[in-house]
N, C-alpha and C. Protein backbone atom coordinates (compact mmCIF):
# COMPACT_ATOMS: atom_id res chain seq x y z
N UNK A 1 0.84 -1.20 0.00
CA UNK A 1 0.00 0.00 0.00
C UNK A 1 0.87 1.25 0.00
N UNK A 2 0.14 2.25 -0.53
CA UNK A 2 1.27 3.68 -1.01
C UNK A 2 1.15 4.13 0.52
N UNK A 3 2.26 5.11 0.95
CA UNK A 3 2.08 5.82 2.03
C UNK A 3 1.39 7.13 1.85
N UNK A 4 1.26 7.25 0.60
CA UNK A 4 0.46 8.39 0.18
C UNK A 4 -1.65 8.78 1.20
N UNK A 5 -2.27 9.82 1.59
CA UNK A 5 -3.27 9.98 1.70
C UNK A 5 -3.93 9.07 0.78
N UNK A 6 -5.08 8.68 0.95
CA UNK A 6 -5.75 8.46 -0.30
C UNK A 6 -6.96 8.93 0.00
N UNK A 7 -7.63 9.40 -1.49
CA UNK A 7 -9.29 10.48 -1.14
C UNK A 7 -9.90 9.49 -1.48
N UNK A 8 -11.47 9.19 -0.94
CA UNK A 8 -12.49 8.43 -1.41
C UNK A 8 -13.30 9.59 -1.48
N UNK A 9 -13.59 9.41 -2.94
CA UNK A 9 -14.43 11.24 -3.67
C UNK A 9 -15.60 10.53 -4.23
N UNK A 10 -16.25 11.36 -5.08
CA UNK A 10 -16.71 11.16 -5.94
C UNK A 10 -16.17 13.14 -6.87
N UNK A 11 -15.55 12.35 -7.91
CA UNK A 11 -14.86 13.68 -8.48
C UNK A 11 -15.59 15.24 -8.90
N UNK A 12 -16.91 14.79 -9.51
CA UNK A 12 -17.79 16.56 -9.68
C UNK A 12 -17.62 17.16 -8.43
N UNK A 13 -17.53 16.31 -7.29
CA UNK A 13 -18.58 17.08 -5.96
C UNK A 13 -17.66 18.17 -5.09
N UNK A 14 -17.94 19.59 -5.17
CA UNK A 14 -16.40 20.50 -5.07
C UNK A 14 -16.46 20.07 -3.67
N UNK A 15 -16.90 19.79 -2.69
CA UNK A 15 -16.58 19.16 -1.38
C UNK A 15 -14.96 17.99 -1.40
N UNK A 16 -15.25 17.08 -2.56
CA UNK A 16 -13.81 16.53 -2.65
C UNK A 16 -12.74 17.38 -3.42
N UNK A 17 -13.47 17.52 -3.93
CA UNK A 17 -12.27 18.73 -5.18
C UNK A 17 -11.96 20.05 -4.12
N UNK A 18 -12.26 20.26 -2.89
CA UNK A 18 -11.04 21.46 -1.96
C UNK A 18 -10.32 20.95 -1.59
N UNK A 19 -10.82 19.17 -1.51
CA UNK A 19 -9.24 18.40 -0.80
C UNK A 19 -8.36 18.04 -1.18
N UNK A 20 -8.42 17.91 -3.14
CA UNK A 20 -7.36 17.81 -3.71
C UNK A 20 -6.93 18.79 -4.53
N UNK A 21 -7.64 20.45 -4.19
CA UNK A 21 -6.79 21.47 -4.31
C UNK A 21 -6.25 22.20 -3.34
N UNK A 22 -6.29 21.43 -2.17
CA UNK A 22 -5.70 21.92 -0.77
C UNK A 22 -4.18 21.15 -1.39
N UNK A 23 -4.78 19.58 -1.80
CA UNK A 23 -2.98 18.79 -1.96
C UNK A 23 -2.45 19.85 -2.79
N UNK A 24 -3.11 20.05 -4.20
CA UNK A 24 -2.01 20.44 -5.32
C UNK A 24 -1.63 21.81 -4.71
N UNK A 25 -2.04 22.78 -3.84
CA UNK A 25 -1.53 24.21 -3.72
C UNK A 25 -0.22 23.61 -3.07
N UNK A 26 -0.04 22.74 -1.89
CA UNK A 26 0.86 22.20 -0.99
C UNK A 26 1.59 20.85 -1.65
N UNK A 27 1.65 21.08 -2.98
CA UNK A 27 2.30 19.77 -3.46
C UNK A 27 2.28 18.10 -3.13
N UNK A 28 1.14 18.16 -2.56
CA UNK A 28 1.10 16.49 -1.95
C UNK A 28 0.23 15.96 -2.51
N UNK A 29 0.86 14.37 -3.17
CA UNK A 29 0.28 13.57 -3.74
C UNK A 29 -1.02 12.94 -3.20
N UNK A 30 -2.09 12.82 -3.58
CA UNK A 30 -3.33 11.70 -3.26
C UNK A 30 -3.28 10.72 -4.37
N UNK A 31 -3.29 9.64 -3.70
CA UNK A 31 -4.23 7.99 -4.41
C UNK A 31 -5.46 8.71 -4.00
N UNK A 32 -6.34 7.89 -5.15
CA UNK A 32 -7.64 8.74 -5.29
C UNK A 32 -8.75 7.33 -5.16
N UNK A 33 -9.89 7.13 -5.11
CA UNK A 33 -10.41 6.13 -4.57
C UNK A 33 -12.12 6.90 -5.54
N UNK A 34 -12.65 6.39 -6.62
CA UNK A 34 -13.87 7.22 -7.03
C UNK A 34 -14.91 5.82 -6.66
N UNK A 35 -16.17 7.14 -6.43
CA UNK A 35 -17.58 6.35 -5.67
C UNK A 35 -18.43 6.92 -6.84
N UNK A 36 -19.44 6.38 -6.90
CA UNK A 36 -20.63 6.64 -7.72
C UNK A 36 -21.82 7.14 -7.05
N UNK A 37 -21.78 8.25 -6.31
CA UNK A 37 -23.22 7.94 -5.45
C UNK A 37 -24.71 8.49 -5.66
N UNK A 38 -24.66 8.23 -7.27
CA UNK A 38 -25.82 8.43 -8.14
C UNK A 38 -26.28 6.53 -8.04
N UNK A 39 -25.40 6.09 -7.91
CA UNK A 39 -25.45 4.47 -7.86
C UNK A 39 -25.46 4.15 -6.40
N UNK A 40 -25.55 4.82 -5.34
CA UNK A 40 -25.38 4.68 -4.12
C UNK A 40 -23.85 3.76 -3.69
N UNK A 41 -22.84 3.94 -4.34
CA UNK A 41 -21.52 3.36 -3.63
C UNK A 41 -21.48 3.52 -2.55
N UNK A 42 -22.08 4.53 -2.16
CA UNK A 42 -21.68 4.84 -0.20
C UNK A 42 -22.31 5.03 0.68
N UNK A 43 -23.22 4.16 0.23
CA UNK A 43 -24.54 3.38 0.84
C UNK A 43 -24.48 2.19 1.26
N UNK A 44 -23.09 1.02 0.68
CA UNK A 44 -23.18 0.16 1.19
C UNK A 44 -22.89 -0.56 2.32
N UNK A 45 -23.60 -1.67 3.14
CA UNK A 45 -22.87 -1.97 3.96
C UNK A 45 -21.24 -2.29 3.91
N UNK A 46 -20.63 -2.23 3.05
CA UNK A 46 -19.18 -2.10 3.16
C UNK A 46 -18.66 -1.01 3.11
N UNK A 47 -18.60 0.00 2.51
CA UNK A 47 -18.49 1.50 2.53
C UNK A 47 -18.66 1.96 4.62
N UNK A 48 -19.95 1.16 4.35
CA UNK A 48 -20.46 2.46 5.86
C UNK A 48 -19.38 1.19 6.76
N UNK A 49 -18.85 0.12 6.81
CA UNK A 49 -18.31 -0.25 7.92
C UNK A 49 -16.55 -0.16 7.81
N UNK A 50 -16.33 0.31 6.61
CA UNK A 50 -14.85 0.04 6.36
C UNK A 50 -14.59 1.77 6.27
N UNK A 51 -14.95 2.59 5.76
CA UNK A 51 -14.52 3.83 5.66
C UNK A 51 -15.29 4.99 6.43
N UNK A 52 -16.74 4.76 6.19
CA UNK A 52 -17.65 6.15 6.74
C UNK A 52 -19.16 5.52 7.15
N UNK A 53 -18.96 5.17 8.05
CA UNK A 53 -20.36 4.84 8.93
C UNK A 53 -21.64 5.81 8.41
N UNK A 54 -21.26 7.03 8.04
CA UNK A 54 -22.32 8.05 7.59
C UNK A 54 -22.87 7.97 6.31
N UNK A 55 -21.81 7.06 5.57
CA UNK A 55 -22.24 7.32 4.26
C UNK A 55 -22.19 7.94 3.27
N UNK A 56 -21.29 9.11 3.36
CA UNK A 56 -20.56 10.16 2.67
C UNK A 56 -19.35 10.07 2.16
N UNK A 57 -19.08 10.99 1.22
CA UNK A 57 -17.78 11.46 1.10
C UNK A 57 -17.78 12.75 0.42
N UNK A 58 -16.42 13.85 1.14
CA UNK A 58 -14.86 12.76 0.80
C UNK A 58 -15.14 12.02 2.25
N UNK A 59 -13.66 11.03 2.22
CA UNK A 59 -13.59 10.52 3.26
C UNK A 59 -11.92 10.77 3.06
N UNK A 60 -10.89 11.40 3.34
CA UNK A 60 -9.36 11.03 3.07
C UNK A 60 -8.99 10.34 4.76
N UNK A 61 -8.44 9.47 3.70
CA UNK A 61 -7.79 7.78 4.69
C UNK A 61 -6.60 8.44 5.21
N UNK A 62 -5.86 8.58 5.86
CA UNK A 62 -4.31 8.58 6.28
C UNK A 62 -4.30 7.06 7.15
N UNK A 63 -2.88 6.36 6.47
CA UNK A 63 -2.94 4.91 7.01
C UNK A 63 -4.08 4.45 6.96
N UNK A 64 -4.39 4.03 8.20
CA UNK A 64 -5.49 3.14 8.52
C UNK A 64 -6.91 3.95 9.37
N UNK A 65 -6.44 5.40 9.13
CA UNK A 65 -7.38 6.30 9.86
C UNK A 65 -8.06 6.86 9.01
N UNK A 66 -9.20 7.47 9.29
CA UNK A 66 -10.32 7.30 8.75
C UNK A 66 -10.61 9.18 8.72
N UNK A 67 -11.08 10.39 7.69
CA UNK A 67 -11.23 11.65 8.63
C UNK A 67 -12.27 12.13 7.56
N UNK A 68 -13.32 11.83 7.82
CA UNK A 68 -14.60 12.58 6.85
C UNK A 68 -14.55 14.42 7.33
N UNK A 69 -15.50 14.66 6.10
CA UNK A 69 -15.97 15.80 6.41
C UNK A 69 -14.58 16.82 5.63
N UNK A 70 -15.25 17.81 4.38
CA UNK A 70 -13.71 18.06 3.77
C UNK A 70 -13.20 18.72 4.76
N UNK A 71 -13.64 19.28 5.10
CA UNK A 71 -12.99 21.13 5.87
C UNK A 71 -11.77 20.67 6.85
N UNK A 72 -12.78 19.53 7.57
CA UNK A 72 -11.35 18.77 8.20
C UNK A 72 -10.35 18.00 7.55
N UNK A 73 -10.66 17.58 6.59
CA UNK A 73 -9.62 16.86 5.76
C UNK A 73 -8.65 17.93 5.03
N UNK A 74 -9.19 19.27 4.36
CA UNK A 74 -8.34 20.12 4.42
C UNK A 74 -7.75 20.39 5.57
N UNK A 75 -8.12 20.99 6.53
CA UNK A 75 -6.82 21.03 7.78
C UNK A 75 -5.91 20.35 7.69
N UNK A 76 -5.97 19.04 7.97
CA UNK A 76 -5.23 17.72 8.09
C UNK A 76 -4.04 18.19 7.53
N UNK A 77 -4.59 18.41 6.02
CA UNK A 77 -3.10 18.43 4.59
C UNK A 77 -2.53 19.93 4.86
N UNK A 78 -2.97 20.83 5.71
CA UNK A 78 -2.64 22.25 5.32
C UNK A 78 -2.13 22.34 6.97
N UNK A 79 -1.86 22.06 8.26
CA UNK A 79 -1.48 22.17 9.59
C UNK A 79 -0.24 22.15 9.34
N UNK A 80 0.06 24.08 9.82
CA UNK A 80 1.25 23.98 10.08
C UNK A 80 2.09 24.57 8.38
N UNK A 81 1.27 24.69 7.51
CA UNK A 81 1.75 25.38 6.34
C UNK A 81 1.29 26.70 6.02
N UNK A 82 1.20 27.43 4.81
CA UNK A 82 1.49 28.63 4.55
C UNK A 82 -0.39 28.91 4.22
N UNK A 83 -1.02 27.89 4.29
CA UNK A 83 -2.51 28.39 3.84
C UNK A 83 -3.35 27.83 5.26
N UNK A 84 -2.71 28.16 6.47
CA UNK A 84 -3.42 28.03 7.68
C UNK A 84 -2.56 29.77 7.92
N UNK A 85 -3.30 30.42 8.00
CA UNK A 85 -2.18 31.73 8.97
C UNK A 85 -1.80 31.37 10.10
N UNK A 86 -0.53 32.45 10.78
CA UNK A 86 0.16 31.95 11.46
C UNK A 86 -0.42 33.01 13.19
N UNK A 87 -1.30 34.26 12.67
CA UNK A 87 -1.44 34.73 13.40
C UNK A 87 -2.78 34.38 13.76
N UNK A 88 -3.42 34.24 15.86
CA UNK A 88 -4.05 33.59 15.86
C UNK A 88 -5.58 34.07 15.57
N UNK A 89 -5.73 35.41 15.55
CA UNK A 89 -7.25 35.94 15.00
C UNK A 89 -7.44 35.76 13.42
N UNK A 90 -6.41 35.50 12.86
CA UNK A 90 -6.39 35.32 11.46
C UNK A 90 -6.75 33.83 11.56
N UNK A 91 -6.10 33.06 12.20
CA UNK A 91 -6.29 31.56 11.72
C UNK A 91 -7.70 31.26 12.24
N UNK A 92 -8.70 32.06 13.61
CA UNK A 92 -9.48 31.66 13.72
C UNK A 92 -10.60 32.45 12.61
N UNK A 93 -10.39 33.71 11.87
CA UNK A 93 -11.24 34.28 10.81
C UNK A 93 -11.24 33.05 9.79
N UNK A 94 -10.25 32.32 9.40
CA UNK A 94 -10.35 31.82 8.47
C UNK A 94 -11.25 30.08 8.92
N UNK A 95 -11.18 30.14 9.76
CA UNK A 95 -12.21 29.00 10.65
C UNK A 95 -14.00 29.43 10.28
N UNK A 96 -13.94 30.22 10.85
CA UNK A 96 -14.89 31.17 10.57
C UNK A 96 -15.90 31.11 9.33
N UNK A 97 -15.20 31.66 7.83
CA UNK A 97 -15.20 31.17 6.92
C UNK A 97 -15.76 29.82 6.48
N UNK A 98 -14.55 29.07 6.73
CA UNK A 98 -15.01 27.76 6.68
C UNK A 98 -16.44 27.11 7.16
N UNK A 99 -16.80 27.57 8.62
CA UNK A 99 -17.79 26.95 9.08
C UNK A 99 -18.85 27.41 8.49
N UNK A 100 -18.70 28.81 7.90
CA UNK A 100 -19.88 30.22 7.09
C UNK A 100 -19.98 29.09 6.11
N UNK A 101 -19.42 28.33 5.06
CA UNK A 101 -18.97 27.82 3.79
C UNK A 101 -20.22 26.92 4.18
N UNK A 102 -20.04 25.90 5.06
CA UNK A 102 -20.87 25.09 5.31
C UNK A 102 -22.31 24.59 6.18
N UNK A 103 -22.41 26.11 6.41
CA UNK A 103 -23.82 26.76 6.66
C UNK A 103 -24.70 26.95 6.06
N UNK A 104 -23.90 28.08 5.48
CA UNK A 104 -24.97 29.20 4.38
C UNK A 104 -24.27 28.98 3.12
N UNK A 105 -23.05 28.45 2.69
CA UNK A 105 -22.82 28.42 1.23
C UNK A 105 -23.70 27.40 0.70
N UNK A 106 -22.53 25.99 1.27
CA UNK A 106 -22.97 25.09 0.91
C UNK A 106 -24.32 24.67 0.40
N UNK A 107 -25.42 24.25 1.70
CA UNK A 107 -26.37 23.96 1.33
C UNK A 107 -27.62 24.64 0.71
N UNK A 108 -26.91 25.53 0.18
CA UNK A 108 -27.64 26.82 -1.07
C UNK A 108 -27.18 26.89 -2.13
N UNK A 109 -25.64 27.01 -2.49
CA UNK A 109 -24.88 27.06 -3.76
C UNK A 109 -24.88 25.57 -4.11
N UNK A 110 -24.37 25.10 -3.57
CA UNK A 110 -24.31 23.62 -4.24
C UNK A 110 -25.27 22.80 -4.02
N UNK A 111 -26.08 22.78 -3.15
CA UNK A 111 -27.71 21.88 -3.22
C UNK A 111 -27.91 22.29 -4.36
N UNK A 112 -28.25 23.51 -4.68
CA UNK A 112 -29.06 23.52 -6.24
C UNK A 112 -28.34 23.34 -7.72
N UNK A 113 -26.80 22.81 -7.12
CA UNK A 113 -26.16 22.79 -8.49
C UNK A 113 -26.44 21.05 -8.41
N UNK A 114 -26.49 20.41 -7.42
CA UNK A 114 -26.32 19.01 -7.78
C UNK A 114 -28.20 18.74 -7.92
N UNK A 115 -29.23 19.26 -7.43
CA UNK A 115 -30.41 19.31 -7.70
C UNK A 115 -30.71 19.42 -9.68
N UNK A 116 -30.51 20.20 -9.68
CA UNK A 116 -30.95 20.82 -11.44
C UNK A 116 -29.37 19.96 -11.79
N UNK A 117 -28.47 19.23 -11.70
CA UNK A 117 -27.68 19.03 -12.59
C UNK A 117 -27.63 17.49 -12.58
N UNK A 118 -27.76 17.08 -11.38
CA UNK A 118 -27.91 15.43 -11.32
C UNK A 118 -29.45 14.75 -11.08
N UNK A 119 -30.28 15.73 -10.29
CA UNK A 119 -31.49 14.86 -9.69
C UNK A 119 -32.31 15.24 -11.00
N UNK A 120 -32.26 16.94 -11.47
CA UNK A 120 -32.88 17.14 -12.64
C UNK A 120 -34.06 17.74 -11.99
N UNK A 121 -34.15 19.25 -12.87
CA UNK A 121 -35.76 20.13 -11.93
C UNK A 121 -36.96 19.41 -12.20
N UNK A 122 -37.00 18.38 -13.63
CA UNK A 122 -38.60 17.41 -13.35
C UNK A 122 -38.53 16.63 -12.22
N UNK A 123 -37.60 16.41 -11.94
CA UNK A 123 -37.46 15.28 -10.64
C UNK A 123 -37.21 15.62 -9.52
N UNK A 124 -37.65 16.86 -8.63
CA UNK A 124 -37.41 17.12 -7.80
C UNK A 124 -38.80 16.97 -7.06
N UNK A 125 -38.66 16.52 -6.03
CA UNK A 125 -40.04 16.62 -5.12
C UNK A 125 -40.75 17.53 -5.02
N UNK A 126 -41.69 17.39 -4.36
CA UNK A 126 -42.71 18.74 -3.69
C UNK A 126 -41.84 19.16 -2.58
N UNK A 127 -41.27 18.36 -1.95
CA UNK A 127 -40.68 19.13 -0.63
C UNK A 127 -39.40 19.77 -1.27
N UNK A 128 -38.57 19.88 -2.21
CA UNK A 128 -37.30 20.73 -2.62
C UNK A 128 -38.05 21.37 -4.01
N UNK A 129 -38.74 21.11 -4.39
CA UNK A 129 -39.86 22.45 -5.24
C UNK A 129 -39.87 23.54 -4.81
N UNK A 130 -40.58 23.12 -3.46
CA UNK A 130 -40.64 24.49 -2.17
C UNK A 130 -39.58 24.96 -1.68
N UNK A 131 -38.65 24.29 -1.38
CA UNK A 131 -37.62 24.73 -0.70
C UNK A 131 -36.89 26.00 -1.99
N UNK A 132 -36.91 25.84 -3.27
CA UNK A 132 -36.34 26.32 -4.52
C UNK A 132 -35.97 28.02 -4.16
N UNK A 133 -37.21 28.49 -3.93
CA UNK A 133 -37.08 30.12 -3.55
C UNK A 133 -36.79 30.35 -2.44
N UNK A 134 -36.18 29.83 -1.13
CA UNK A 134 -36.07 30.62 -0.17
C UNK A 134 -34.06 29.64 -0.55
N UNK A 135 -33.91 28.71 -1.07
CA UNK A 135 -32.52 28.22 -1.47
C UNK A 135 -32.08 29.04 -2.12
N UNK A 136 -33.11 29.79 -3.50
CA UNK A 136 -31.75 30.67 -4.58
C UNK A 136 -31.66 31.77 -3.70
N UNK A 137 -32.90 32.68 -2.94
CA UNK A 137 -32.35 33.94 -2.22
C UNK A 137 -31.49 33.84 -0.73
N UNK A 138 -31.33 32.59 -0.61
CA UNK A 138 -30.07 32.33 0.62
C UNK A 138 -28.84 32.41 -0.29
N UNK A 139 -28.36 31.65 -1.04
CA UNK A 139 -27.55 31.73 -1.91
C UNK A 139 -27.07 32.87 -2.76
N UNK A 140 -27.83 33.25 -3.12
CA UNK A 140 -27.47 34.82 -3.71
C UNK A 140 -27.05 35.77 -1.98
N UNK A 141 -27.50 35.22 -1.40
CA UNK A 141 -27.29 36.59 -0.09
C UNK A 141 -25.88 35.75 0.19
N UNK A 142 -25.24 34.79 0.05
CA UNK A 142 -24.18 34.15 0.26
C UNK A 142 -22.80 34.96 -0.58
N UNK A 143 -23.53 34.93 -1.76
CA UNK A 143 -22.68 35.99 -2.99
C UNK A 143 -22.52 36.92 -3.01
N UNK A 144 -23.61 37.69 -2.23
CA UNK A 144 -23.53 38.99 -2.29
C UNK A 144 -22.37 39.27 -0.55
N UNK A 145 -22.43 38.95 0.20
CA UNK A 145 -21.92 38.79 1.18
C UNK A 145 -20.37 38.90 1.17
N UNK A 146 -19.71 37.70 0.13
CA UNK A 146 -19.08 37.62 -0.14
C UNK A 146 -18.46 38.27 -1.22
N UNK A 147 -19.10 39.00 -2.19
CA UNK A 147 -18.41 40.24 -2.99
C UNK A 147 -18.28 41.55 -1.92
N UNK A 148 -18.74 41.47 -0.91
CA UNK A 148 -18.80 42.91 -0.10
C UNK A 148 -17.63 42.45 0.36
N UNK A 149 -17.02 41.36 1.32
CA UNK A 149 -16.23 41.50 2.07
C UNK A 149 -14.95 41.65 0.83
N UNK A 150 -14.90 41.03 -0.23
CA UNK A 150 -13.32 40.90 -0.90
C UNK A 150 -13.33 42.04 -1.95
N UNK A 151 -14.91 43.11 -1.99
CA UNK A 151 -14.73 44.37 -2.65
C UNK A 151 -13.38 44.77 -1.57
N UNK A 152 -13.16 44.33 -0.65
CA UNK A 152 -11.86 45.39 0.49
C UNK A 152 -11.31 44.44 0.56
N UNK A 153 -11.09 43.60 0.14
CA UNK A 153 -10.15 42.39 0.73
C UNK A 153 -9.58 41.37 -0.44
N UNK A 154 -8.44 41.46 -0.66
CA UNK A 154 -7.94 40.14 -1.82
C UNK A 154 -8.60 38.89 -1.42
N UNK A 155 -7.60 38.26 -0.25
CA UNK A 155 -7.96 37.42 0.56
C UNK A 155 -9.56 37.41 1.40
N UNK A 156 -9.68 36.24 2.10
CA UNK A 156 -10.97 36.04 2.68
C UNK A 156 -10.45 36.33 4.04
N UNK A 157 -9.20 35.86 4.27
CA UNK A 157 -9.10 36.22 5.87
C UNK A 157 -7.49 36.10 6.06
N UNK A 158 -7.06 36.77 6.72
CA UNK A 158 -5.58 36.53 7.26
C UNK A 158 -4.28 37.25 6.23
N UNK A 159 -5.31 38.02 4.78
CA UNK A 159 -4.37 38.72 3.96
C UNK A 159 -3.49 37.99 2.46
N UNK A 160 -4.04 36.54 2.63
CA UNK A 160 -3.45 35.83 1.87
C UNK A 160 -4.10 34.39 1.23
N UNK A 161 -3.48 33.67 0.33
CA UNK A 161 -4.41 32.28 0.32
C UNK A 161 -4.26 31.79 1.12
N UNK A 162 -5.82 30.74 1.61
CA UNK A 162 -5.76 30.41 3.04
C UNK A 162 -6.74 29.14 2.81
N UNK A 163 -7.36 28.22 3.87
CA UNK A 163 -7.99 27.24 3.21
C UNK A 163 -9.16 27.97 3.39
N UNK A 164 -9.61 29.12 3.89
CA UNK A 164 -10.87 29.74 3.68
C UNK A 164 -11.32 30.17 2.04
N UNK A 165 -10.41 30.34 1.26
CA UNK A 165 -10.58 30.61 0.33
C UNK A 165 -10.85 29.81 -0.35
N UNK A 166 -10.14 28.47 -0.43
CA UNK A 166 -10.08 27.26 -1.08
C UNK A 166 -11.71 26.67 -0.86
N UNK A 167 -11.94 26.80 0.26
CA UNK A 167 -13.20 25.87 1.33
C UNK A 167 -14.30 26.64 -0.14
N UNK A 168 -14.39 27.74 -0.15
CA UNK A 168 -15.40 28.60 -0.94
C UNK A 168 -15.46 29.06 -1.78
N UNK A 169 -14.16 28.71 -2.79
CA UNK A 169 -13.99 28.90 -4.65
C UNK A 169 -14.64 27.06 -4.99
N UNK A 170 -14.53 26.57 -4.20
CA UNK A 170 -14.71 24.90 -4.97
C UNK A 170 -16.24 24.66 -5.45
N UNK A 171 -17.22 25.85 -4.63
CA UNK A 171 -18.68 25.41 -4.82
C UNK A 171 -18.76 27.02 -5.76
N UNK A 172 -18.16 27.45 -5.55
CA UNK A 172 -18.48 29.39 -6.27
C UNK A 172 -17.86 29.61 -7.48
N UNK A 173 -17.02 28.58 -8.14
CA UNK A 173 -16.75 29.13 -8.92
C UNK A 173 -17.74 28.18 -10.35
N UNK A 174 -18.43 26.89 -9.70
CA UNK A 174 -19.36 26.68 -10.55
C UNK A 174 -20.92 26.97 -10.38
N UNK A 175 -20.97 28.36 -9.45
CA UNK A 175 -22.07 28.27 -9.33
C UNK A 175 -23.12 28.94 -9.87
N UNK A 176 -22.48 29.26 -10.99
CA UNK A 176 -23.63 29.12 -12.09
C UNK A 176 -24.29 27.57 -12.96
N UNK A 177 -23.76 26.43 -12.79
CA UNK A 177 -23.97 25.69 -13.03
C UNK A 177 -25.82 24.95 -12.83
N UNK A 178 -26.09 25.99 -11.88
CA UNK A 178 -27.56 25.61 -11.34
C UNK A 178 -28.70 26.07 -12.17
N UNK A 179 -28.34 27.55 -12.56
CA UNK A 179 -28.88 28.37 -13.42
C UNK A 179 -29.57 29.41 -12.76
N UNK A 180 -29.13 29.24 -11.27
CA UNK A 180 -30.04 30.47 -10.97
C UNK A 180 -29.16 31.69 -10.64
N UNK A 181 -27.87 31.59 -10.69
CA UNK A 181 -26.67 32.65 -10.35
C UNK A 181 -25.94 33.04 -11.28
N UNK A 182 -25.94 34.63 -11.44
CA UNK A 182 -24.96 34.79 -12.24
C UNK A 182 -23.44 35.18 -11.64
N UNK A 183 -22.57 35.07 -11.90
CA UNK A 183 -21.36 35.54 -11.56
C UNK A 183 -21.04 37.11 -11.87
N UNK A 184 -21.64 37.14 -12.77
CA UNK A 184 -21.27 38.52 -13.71
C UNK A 184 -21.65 39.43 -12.55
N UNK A 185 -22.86 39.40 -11.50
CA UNK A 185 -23.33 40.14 -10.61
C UNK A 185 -22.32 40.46 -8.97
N UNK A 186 -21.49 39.80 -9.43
CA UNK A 186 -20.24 39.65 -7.80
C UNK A 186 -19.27 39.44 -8.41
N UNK A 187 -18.47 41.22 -8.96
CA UNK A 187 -17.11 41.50 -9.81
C UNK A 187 -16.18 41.00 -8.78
N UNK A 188 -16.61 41.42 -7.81
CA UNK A 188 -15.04 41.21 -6.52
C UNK A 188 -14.72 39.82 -6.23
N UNK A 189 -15.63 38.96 -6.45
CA UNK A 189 -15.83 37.44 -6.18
C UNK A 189 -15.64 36.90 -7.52
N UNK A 190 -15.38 37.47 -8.72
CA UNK A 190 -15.07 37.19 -9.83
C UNK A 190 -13.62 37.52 -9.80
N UNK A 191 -12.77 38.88 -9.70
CA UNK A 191 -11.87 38.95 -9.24
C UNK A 191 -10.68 37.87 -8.61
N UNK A 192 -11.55 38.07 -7.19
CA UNK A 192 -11.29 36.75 -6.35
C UNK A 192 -10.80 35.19 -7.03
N UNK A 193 -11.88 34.84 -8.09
CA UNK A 193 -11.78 33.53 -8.62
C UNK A 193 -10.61 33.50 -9.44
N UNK A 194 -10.28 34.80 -9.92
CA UNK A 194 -9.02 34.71 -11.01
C UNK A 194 -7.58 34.72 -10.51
N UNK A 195 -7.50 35.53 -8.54
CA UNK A 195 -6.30 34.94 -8.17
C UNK A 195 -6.15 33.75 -7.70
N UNK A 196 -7.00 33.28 -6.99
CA UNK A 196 -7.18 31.80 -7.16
C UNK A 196 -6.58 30.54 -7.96
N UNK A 197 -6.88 30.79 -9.46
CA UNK A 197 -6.90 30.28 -10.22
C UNK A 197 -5.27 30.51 -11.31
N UNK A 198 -4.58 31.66 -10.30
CA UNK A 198 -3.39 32.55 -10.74
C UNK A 198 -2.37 31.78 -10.22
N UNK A 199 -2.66 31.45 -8.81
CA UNK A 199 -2.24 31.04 -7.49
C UNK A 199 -1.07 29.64 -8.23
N UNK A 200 0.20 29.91 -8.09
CA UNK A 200 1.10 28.29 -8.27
C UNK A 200 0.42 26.82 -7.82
N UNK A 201 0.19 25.79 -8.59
CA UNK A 201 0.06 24.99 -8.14
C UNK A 201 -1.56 24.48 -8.46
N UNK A 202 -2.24 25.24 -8.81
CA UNK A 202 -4.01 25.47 -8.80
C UNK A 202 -4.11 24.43 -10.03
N UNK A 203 -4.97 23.31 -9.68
CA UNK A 203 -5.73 22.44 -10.47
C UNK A 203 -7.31 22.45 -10.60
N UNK A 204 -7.65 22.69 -11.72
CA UNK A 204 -9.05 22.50 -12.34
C UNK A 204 -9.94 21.30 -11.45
N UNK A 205 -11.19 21.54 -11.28
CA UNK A 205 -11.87 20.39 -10.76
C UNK A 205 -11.92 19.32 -11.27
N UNK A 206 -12.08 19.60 -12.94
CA UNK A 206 -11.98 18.35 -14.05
C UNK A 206 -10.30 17.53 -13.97
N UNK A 207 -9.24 18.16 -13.00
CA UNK A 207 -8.21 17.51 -13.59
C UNK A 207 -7.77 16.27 -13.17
């Protein structure tokens, strides 16, 4: 077995794709491990007893240890390097961030990109029908939020790339993909996406 991390992803889902652009900013290799979970791969009783009892991913393995949930799996690869700050109100702003990411980004920006892109808007229930309008105007208030703070700010927190940034380009920069966001409307967060993407080391989600 490699001594390398290895990710158990499923590759569209930018939740795995911050963890293997947390590796490529920090040069570290992942073995990569792909799930299907349009096919339920990580649903099975082997999945939930060998890697993630929950049923999710990512899941990145180190050895024989087990660490769901990306945000923590980014930490993991980034403790102690140049995209955790070093000062401590900075490192906890960029915490901050992160937890904002998976509050209010997440389950607004990217629910409705994997809704309309995998489940498909004929196929959505009555109960996420409804949910549709109070999801795109959380989400847009997510965008807009976030063009205010980096209209004054390169960075998201601490002055520099950080995994706060990373945590919240992985779902924002496809999030027009849903159809209900435009980008064109959040220049500073457009901005934003292009140092990002400037940044040494930066790999495409497709790569």
């Amino acid at each position: 077995m490699s001594d390398r991390p290895i990710l158990h992803e499923y590759a569209p889902s930018g939740n795995c794709y911050k963890i293997r652009l947390t590796a490529a900013f920090l040069g570290v290799a992942l073995d990569r491990r792909e799930y299907d979970i349009m096919k339920g791969e990580t649903r099975t009783p082997e999945f939930m007893t060998s890697v993630n009892a929950n049923g999710r991913i990512p899941v990145l393995q180190i050895s024989d240890k087990f660490l769901p949930e990306s945000n923590a799996a980014c930490f993991w690869l980034a403790d102690g390097t140049h995209l955790v700050p070093d000062d401590r109100f900075a490192r906890a702003d960029m915490l901050r961030w992160m937890f904002w990411e998976q509050y209010n980004h997440e389950p607004n920006v990217a629910t409705l990109r994997f809704w309309m892109g995998w489940v498909g808007g004929a196929n959505l229930t009555d109960v996420q029908r409804a949910l549709l309008p109070g999801k795109i105007e959380a989400g847009k208030a997510a965008l807009a939020l976030m063009d205010e703070h980096l209209a004054k700010h390169d960075w998201l927190a601490g002055g520099a790339l950080s995994l706060a940034d990373i945590a919240l380009y992985a779902y924002t920069h496809v999030a027009e993909e849903s159809g209900f966001f435009a980008l064109a409307d959040y220049p500073a967060v457009q901005r934003w996406l292009a140092r990002i993407e400037a940044e040494p080391g930066y790999v495409a989600m497709g790569a």
